[in-house]
Protein backbone atom coordinates (compact mmCIF):
# COMPACT_ATOMS: atom_id res chain seq x y z
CA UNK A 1 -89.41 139.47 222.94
CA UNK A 2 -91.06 142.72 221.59
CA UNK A 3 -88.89 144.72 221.77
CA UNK A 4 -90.14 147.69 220.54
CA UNK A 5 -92.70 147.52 223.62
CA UNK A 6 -89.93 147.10 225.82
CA UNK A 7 -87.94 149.86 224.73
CA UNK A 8 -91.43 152.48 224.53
CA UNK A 9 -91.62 151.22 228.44
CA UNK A 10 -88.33 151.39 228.94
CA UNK A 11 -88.84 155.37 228.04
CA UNK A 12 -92.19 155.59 230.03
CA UNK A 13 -90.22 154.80 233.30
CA UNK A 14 -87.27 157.41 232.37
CA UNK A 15 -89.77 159.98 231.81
CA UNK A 16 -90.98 159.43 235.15
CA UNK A 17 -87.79 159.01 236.85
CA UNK A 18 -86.20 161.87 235.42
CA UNK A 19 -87.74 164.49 237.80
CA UNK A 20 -87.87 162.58 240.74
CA UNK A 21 -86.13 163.80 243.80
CA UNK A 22 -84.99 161.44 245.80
CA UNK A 23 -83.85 161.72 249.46
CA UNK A 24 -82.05 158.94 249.58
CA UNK A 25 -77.88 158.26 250.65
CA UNK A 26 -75.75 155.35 249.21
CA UNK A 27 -72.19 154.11 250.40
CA UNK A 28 -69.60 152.54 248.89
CA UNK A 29 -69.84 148.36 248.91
CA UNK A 30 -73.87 148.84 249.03
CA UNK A 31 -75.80 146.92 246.42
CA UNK A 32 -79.53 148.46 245.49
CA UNK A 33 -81.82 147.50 243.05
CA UNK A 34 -81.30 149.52 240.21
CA UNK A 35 -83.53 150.76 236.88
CA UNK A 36 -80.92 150.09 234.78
CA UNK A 37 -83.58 150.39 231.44
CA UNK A 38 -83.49 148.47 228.15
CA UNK A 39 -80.10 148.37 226.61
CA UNK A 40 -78.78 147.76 223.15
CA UNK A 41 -76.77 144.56 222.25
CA UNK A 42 -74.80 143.03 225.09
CA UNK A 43 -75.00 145.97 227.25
CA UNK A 44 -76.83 144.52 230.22
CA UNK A 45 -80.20 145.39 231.15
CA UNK A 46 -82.75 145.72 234.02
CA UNK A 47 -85.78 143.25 234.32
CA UNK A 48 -89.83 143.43 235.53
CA UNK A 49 -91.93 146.67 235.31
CA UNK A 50 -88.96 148.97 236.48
CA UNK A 51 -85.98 147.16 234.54
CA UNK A 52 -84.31 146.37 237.78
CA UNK A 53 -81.04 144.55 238.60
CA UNK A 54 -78.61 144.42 241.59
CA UNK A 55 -75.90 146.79 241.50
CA UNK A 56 -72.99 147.21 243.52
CA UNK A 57 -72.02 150.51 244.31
CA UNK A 58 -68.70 150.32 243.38
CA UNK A 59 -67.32 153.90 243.89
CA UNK A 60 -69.48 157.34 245.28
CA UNK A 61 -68.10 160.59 242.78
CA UNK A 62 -70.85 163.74 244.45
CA UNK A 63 -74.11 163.04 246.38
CA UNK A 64 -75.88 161.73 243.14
CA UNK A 65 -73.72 160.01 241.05
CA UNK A 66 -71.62 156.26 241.44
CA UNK A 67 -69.49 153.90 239.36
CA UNK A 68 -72.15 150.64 239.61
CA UNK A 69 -71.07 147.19 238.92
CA UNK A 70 -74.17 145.38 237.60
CA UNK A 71 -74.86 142.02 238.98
CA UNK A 72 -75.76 138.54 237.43
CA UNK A 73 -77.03 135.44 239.47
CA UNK A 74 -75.85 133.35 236.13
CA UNK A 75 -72.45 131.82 236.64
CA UNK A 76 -69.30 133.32 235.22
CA UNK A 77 -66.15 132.25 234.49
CA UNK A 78 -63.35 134.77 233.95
CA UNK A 79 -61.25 137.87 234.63
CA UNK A 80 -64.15 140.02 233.74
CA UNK A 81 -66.46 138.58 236.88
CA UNK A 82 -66.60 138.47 240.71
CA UNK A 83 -68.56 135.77 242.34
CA UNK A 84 -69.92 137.01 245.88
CA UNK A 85 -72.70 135.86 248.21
CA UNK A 86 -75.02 138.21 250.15
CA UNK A 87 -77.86 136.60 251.98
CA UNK A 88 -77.28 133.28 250.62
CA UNK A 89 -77.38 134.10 247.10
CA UNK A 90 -74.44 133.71 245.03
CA UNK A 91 -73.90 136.48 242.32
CA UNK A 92 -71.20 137.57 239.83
CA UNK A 93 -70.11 141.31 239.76
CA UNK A 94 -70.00 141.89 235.95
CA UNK A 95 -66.92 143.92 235.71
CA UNK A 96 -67.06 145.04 231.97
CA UNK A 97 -70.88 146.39 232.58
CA UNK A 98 -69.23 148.97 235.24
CA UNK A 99 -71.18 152.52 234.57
CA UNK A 100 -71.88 155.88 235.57
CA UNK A 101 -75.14 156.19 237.39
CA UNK A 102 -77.55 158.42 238.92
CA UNK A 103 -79.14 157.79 242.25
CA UNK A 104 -82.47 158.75 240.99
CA UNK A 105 -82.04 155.02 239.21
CA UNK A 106 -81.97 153.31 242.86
CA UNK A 107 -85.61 151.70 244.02
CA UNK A 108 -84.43 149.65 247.40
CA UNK A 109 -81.02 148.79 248.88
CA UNK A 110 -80.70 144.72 249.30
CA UNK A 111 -77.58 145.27 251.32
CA UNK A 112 -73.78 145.32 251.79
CA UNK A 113 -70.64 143.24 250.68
CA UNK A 114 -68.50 142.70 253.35
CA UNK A 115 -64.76 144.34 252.86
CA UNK A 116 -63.31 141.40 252.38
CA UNK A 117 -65.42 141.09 249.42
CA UNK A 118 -65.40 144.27 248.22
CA UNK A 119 -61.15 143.95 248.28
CA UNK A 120 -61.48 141.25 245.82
CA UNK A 121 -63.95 143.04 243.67
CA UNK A 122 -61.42 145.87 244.02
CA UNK A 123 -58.63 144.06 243.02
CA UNK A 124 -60.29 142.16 240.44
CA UNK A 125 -61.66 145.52 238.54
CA UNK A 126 -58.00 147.26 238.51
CA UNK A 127 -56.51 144.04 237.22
CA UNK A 128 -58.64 144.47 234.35
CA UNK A 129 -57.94 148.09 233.82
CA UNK A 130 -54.30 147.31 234.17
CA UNK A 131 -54.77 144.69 231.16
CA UNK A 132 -56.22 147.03 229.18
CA UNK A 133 -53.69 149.50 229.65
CA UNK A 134 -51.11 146.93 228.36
CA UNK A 135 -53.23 145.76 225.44
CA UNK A 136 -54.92 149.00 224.51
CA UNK A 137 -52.52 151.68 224.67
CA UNK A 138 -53.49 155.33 224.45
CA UNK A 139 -53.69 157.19 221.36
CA UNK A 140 -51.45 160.14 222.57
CA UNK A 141 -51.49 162.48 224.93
CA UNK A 142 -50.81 161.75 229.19
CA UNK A 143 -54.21 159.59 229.37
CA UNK A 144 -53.22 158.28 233.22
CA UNK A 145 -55.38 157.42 235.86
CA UNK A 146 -55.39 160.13 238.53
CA UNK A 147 -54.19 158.64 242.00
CA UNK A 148 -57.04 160.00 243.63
CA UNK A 149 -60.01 158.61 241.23
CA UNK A 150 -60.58 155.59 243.06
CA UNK A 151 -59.73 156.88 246.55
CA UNK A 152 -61.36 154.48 248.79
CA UNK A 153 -60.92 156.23 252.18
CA UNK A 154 -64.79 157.59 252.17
């Protein structure tokens, strides 16, 4: 892979999508293609001309911005992934890729996870911040998780 090509296209695409407007709404449990670029080491990455992969749209903060949970349709094993099937295709929420992202990175919703699903997915992703709270504790100061961050009522 050359990847100073992909990277130099990688940058082409964010150029472009950088002013973009776009008039578009997303909900919570939707998944959307999303450019998600060309990423350093094991961060993951998009794929094709606009660097695309499936992301859940884990949790909505303002009209632009989301917590995403990038997909995988390679099988994984582990506290750190989510198997769920939309459509007939099987596909593991990568939980330790979750992200900030703008809408302005969404090209086409693919659909939405049923609530059942999106419980698990739920569950799943504050199990692992609970472990890390256990293993990793903070390095001073009242670093807790507001109540209302993940306030699923919307």
């Amino acid at each position: 892979m050359d990847f100073v090509k992909e990277i130099k296209n990688w940058l082409e695409l964010k150029i472009k999508l950088w002013p973009e407007k776009k008039e578009i709404t997303f909900k919570r449990g939707e998944i959307w293609w999303c450019s998600l670029g060309f990423n350093v080491g094991e961060e993951i990455f998009g794929k094709g001309d606009k660097f695309t992969r499936p992301v859940l749209v884990f949790k909505k903060f303002t009209s632009n911005s989301f917590l995403g949970l990038p997909f995988t349709t390679h099988g994984r094993k582990g506290s750190w992934y989510v198997e769920i099937e939309t459509k007939g295709v099987k596909r593991w929420a990568l939980l330790n890729q979750a992200r900030i992202l703008d809408k302005k990175r969404l090209t086409s919703k693919i659909g939405q996870i049923g609530d059942t699903d999106f419980q698990r997915v739920k569950r799943s992703f504050f199990g692992v911040l609970w472990f890390l709270k256990i293993v990793i504790p903070p390095c001073g100061g009242n670093h807790r998780v507001s109540p209302n961050l993940f306030n699923y009522s919307k």
